[in-house]
PDB file of N, CA and C in Angstrom:
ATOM      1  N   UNK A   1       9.617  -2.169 -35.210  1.00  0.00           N
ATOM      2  CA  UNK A   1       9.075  -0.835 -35.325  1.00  0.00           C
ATOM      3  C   UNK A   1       7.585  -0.952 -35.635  1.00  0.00           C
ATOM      4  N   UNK A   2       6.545  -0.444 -35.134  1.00  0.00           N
ATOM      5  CA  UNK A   2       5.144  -0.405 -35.021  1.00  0.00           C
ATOM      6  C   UNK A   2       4.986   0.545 -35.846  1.00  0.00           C
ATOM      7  N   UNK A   3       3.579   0.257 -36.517  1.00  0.00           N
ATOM      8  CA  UNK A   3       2.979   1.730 -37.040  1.00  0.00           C
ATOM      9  C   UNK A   3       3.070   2.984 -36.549  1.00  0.00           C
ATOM     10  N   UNK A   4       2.833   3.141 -35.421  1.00  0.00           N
ATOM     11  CA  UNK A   4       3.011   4.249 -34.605  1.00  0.00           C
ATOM     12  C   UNK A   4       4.298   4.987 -34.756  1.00  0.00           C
ATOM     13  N   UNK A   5       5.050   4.195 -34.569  1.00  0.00           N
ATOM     14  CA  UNK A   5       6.633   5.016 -35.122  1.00  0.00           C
ATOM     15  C   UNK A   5       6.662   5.823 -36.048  1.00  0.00           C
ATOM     16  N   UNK A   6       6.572   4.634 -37.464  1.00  0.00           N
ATOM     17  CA  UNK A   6       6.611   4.934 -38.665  1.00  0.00           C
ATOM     18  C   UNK A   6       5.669   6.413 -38.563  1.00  0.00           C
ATOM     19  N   UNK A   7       4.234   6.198 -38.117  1.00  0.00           N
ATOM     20  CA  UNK A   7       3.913   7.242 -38.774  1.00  0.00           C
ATOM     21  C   UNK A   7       3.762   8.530 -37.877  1.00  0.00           C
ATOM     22  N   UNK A   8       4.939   9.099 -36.392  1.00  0.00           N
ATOM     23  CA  UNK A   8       5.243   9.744 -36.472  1.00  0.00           C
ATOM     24  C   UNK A   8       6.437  10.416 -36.588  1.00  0.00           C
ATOM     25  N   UNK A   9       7.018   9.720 -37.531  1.00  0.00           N
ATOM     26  CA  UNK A   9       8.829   9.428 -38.315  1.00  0.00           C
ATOM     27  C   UNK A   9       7.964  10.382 -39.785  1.00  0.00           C
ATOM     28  N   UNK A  10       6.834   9.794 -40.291  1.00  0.00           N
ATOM     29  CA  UNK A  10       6.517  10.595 -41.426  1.00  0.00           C
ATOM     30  C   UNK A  10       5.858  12.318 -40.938  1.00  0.00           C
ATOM     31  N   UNK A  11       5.296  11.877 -39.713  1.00  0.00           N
ATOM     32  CA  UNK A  11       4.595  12.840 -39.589  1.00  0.00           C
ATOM     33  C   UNK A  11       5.665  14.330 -39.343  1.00  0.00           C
ATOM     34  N   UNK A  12       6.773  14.194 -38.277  1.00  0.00           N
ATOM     35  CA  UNK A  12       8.010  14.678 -38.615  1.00  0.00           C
ATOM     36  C   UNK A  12       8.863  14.958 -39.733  1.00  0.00           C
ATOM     37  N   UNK A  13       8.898  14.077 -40.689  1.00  0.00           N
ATOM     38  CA  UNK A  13       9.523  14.836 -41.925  1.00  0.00           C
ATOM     39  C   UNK A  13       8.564  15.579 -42.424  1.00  0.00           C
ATOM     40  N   UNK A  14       7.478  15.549 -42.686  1.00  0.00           N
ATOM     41  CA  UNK A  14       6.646  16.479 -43.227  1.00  0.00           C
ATOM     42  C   UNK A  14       6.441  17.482 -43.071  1.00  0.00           C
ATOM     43  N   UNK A  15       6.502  17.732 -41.232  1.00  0.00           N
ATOM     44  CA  UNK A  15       6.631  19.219 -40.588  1.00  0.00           C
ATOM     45  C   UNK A  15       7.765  19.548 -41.308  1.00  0.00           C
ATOM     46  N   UNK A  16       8.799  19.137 -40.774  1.00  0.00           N
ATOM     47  CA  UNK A  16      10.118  19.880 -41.168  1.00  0.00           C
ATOM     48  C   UNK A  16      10.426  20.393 -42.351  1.00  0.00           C
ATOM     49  N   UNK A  17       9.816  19.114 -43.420  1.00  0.00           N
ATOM     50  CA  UNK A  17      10.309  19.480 -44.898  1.00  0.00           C
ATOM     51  C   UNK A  17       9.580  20.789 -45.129  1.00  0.00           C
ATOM     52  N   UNK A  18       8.243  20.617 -44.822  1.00  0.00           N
ATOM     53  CA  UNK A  18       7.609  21.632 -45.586  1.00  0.00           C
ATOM     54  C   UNK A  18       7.799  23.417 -44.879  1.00  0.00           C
ATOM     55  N   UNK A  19       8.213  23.375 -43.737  1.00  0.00           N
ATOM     56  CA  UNK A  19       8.974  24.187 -43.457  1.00  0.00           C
ATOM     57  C   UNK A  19      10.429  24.833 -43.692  1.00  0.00           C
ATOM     58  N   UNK A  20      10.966  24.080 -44.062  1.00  0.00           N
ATOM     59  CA  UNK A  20      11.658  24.059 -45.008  1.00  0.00           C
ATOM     60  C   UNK A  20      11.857  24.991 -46.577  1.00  0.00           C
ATOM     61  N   UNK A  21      10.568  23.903 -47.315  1.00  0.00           N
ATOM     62  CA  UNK A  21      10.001  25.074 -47.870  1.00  0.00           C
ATOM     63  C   UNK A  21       9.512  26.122 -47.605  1.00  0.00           C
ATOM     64  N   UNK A  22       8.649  25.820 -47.311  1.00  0.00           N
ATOM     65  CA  UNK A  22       8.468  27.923 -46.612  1.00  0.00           C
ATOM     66  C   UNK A  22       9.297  28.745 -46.410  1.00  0.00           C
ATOM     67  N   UNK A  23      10.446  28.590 -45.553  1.00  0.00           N
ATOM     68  CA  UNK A  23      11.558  29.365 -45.192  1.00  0.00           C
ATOM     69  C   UNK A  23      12.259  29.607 -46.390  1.00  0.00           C
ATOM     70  N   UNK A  24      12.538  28.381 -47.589  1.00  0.00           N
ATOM     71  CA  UNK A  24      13.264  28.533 -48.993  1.00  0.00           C
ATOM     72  C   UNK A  24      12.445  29.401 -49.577  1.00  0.00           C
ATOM     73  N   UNK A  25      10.930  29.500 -49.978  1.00  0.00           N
ATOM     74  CA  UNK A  25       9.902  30.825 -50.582  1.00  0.00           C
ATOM     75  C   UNK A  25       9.694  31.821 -49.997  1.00  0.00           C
ATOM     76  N   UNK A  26      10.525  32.023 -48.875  1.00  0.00           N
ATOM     77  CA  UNK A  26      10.524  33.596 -47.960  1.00  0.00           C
ATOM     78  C   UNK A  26      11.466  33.859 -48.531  1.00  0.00           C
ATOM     79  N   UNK A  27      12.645  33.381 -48.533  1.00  0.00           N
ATOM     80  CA  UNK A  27      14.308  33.448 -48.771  1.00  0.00           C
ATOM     81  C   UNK A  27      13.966  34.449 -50.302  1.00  0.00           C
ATOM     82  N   UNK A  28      13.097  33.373 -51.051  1.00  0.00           N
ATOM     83  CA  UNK A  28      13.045  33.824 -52.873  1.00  0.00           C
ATOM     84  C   UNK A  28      12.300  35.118 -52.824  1.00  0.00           C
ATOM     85  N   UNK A  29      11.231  35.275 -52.007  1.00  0.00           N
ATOM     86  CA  UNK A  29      10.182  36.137 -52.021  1.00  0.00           C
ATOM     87  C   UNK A  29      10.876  37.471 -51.472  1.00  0.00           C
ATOM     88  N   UNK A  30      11.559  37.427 -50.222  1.00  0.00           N
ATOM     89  CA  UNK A  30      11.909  38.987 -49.669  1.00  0.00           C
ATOM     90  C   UNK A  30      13.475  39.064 -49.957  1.00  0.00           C
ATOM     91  N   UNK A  31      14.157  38.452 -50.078  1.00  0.00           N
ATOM     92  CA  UNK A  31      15.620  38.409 -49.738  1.00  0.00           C
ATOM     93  C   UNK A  31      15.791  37.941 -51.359  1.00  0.00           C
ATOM     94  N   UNK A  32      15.034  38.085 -52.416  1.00  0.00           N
ATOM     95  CA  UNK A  32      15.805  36.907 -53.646  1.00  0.00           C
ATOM     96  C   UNK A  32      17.360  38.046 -54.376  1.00  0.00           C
ATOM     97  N   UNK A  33      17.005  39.149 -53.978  1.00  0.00           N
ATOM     98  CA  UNK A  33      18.386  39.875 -54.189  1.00  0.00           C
ATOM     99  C   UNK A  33      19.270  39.422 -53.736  1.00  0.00           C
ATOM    100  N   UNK A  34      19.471  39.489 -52.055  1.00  0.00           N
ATOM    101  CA  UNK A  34      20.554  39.021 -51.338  1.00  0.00           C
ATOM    102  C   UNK A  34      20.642  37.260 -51.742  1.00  0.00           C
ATOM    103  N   UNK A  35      19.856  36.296 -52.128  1.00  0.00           N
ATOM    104  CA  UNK A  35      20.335  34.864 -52.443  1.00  0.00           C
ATOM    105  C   UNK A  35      21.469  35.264 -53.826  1.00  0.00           C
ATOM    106  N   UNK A  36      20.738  36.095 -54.595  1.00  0.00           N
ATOM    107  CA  UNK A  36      21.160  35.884 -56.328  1.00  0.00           C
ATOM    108  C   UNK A  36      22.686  36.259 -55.866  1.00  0.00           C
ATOM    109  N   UNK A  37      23.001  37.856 -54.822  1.00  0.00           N
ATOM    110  CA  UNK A  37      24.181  38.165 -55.079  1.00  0.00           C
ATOM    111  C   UNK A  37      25.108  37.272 -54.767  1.00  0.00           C
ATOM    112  N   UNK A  38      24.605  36.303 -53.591  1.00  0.00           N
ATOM    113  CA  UNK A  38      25.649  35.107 -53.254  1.00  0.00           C
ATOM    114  C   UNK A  38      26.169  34.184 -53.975  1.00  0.00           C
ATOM    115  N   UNK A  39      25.080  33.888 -54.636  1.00  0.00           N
ATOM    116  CA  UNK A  39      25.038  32.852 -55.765  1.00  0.00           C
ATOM    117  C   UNK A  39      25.735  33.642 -56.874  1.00  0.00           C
ATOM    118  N   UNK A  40      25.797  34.790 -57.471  1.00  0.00           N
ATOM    119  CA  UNK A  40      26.614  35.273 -58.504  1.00  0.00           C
ATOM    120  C   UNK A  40      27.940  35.294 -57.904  1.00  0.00           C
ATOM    121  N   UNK A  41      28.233  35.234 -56.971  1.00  0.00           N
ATOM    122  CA  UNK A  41      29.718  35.382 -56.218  1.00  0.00           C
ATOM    123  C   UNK A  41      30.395  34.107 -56.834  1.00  0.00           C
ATOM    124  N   UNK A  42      29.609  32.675 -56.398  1.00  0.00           N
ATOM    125  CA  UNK A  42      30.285  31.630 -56.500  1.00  0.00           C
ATOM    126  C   UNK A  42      30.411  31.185 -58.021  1.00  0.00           C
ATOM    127  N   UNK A  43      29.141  31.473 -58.799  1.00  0.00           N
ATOM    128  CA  UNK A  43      28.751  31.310 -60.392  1.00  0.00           C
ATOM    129  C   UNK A  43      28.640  32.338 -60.690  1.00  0.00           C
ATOM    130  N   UNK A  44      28.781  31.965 -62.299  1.00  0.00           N
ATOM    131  CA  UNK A  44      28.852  33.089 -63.514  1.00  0.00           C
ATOM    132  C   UNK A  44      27.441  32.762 -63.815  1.00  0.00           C
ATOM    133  N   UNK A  45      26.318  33.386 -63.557  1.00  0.00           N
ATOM    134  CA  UNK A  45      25.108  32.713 -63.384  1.00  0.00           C
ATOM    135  C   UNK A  45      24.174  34.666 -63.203  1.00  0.00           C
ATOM    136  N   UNK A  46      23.117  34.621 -64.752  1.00  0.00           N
ATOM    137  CA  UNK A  46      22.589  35.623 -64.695  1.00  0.00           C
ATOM    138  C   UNK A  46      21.154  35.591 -64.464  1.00  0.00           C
ATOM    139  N   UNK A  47      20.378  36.708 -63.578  1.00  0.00           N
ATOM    140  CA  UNK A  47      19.104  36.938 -62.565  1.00  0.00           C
ATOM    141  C   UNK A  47      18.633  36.081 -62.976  1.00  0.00           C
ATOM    142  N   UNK A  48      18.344  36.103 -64.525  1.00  0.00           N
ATOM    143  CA  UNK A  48      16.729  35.191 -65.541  1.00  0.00           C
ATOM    144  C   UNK A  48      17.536  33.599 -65.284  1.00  0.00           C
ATOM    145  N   UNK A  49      18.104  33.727 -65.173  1.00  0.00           N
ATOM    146  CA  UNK A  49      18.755  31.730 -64.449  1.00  0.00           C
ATOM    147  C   UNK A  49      18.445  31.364 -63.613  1.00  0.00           C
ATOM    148  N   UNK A  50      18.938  32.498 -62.562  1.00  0.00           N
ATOM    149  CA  UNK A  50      19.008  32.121 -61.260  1.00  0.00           C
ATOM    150  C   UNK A  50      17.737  32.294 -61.062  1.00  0.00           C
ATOM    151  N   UNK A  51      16.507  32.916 -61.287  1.00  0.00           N
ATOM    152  CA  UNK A  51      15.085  32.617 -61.265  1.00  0.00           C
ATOM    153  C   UNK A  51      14.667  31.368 -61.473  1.00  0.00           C
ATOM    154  N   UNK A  52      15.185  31.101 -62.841  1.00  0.00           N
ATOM    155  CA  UNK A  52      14.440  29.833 -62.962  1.00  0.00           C
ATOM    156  C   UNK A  52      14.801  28.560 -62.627  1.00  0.00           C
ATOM    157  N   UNK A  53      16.735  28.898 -62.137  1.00  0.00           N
ATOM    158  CA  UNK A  53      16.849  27.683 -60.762  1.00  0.00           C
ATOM    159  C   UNK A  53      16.204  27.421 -59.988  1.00  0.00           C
ATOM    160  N   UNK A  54      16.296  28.717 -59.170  1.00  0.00           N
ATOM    161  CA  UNK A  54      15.308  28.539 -57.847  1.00  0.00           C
ATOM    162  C   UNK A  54      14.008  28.095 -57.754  1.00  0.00           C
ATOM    163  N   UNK A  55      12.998  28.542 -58.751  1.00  0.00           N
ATOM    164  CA  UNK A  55      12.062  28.277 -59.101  1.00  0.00           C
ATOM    165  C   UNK A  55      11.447  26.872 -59.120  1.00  0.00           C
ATOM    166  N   UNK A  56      12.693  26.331 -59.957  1.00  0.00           N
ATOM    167  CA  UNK A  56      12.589  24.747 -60.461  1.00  0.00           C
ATOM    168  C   UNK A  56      13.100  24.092 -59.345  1.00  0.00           C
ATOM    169  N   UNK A  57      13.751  24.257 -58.289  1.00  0.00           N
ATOM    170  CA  UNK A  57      13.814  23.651 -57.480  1.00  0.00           C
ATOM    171  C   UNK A  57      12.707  23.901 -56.291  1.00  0.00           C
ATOM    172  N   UNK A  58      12.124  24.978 -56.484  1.00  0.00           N
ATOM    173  CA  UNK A  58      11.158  24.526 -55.218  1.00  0.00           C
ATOM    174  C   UNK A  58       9.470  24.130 -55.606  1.00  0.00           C
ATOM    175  N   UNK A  59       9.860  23.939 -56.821  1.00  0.00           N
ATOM    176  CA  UNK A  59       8.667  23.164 -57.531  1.00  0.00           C
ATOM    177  C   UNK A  59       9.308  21.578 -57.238  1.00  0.00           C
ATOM    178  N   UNK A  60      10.598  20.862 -57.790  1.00  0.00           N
ATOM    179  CA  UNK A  60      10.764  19.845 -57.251  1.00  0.00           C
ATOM    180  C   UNK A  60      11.180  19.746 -56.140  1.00  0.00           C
ATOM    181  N   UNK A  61      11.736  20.405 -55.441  1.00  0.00           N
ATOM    182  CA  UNK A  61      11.373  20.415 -53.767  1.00  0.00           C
ATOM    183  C   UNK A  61       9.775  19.860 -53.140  1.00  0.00           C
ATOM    184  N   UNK A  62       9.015  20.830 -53.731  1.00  0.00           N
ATOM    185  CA  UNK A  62       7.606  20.399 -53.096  1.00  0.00           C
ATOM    186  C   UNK A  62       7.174  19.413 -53.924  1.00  0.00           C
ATOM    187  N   UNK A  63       7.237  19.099 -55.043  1.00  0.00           N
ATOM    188  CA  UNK A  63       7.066  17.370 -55.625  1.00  0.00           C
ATOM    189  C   UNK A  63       7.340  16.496 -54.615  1.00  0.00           C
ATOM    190  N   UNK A  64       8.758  16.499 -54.411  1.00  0.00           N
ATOM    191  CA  UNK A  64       9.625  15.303 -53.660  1.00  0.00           C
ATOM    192  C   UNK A  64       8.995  15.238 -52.095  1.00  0.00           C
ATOM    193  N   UNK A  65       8.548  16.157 -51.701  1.00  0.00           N
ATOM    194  CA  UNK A  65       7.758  16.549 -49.978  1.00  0.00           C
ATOM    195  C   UNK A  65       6.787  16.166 -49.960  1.00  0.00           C
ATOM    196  N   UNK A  66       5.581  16.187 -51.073  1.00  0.00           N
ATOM    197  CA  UNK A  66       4.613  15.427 -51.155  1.00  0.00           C
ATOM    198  C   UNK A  66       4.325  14.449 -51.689  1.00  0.00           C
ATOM    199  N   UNK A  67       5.304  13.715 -52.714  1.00  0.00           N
ATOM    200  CA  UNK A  67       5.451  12.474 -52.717  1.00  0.00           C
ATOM    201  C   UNK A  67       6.158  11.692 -51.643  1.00  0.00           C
ATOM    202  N   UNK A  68       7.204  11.879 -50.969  1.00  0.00           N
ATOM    203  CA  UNK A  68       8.177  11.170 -50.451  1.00  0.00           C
ATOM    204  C   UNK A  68       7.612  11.343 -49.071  1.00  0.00           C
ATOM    205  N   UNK A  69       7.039  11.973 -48.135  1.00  0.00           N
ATOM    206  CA  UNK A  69       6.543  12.086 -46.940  1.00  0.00           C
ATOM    207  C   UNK A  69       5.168  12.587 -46.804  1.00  0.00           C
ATOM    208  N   UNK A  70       4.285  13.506 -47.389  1.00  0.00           N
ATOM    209  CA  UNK A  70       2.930  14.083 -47.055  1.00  0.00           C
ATOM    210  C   UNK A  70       1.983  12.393 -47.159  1.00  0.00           C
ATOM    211  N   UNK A  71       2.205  12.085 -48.499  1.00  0.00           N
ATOM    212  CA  UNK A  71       1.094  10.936 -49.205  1.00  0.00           C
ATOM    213  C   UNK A  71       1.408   9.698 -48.349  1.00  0.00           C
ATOM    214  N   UNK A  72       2.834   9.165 -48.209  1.00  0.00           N
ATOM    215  CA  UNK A  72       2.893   8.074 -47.181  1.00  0.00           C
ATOM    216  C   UNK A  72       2.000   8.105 -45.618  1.00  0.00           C
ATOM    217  N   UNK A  73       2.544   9.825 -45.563  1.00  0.00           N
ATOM    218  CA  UNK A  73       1.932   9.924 -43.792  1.00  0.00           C
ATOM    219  C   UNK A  73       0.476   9.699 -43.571  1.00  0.00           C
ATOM    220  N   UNK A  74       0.036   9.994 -45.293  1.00  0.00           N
ATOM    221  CA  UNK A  74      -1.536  10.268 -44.891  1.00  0.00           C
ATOM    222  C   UNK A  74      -2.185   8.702 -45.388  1.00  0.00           C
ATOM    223  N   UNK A  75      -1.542   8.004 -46.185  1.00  0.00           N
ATOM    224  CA  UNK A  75      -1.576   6.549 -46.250  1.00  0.00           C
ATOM    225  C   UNK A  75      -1.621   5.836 -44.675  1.00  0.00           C
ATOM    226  N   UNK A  76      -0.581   6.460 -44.293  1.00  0.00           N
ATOM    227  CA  UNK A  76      -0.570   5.698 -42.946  1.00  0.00           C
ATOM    228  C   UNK A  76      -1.524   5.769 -41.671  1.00  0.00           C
ATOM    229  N   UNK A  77      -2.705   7.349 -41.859  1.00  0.00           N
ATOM    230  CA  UNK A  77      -3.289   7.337 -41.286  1.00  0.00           C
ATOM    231  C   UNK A  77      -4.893   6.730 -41.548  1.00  0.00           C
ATOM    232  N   UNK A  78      -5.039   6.875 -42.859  1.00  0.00           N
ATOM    233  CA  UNK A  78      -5.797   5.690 -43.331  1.00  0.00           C
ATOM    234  C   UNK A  78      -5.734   4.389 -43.026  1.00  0.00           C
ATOM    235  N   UNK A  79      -4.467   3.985 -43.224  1.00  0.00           N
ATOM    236  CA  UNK A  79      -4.834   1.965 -42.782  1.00  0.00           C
ATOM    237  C   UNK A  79      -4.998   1.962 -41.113  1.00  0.00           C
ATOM    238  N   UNK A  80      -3.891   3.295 -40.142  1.00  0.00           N
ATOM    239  CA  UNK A  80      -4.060   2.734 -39.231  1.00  0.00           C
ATOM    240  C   UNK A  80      -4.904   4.017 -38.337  1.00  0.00           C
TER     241      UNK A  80
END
Protein backbone atom coordinates (compact mmCIF):
# COMPACT_ATOMS: atom_id res chain seq x y z
CA UNK A 1 0.00 0.00 0.00
CA UNK A 2 1.62 3.45 -1.10
CA UNK A 3 1.12 6.73 0.43
CA UNK A 4 -1.30 7.59 -1.95
CA UNK A 5 -3.76 5.06 -0.71
CA UNK A 6 -3.31 5.66 2.76
CA UNK A 7 -3.88 9.13 2.31
CA UNK A 8 -6.93 8.93 0.32
CA UNK A 9 -8.31 6.09 2.86
CA UNK A 10 -7.79 9.18 5.43
CA UNK A 11 -8.91 11.63 3.23
CA UNK A 12 -12.33 9.58 2.97
CA UNK A 13 -12.90 8.97 6.52
CA UNK A 14 -12.69 12.46 7.20
CA UNK A 15 -15.29 13.45 4.61
CA UNK A 16 -17.58 10.98 5.89
CA UNK A 17 -16.95 11.27 9.58
CA UNK A 18 -17.32 14.76 9.70
CA UNK A 19 -20.42 14.59 7.89
CA UNK A 20 -21.53 12.55 9.95
CA UNK A 21 -21.25 14.97 12.41
CA UNK A 22 -23.02 17.52 10.86
CA UNK A 23 -25.98 15.44 10.10
CA UNK A 24 -25.75 14.25 14.17
CA UNK A 25 -25.81 18.53 15.04
CA UNK A 26 -28.77 19.00 12.59
CA UNK A 27 -30.50 15.91 14.15
CA UNK A 28 -29.74 17.88 17.91
CA UNK A 29 -30.33 21.33 16.49
CA UNK A 30 -33.89 20.97 14.53
CA UNK A 31 -35.30 17.58 15.36
CA UNK A 32 -33.70 17.32 19.22
CA UNK A 33 -37.50 16.81 20.27
CA UNK A 34 -38.18 14.06 17.93
CA UNK A 35 -34.41 12.26 18.97
CA UNK A 36 -35.29 12.79 22.94
CA UNK A 37 -38.92 11.24 22.33
CA UNK A 38 -37.25 8.10 20.85
CA UNK A 39 -34.75 7.87 23.19
CA UNK A 40 -37.34 8.30 26.18
CA UNK A 41 -39.26 5.36 24.58
CA UNK A 42 -36.33 2.98 24.98
CA UNK A 43 -34.86 4.77 28.48
CA UNK A 44 -36.10 6.16 31.55
CA UNK A 45 -33.88 9.07 30.66
CA UNK A 46 -34.93 12.92 31.43
CA UNK A 47 -34.49 16.14 28.63
CA UNK A 48 -31.47 17.73 31.06
CA UNK A 49 -29.67 14.04 30.41
CA UNK A 50 -30.47 13.47 27.34
CA UNK A 51 -28.88 17.01 26.55
CA UNK A 52 -26.00 16.39 28.08
CA UNK A 53 -25.63 12.87 26.42
CA UNK A 54 -25.88 14.09 23.25
CA UNK A 55 -23.86 16.88 23.82
CA UNK A 56 -20.98 14.83 25.27
CA UNK A 57 -20.98 12.72 22.60
CA UNK A 58 -20.60 15.00 19.84
CA UNK A 59 -17.92 16.77 21.61
CA UNK A 60 -16.20 13.23 21.77
CA UNK A 61 -17.36 12.41 18.48
CA UNK A 62 -15.49 15.43 17.05
CA UNK A 63 -12.36 14.74 19.43
CA UNK A 64 -12.12 11.18 18.03
CA UNK A 65 -12.61 12.75 14.04
CA UNK A 66 -9.92 14.99 14.56
CA UNK A 67 -7.67 13.02 16.26
CA UNK A 68 -8.19 9.67 14.60
CA UNK A 69 -8.50 10.90 10.83
CA UNK A 70 -8.34 14.98 10.20
CA UNK A 71 -4.49 15.24 11.94
CA UNK A 72 -3.19 11.89 10.33
CA UNK A 73 -4.62 13.06 6.81
CA UNK A 74 -3.03 16.33 7.18
CA UNK A 75 0.31 14.65 8.51
CA UNK A 76 0.17 12.79 5.49
CA UNK A 77 -0.01 15.63 3.30
CA UNK A 78 2.90 17.22 4.80
CA UNK A 79 5.52 14.37 4.47
CA UNK A 80 4.10 13.51 1.14
Amino acid sequence: MDIDSIRAFFMWCTILNVALLVLSSLICLCAGDWAYRIHSKWFSISRETFNVAFYSFLGLYKILVFVFNLIPYIALLIVG
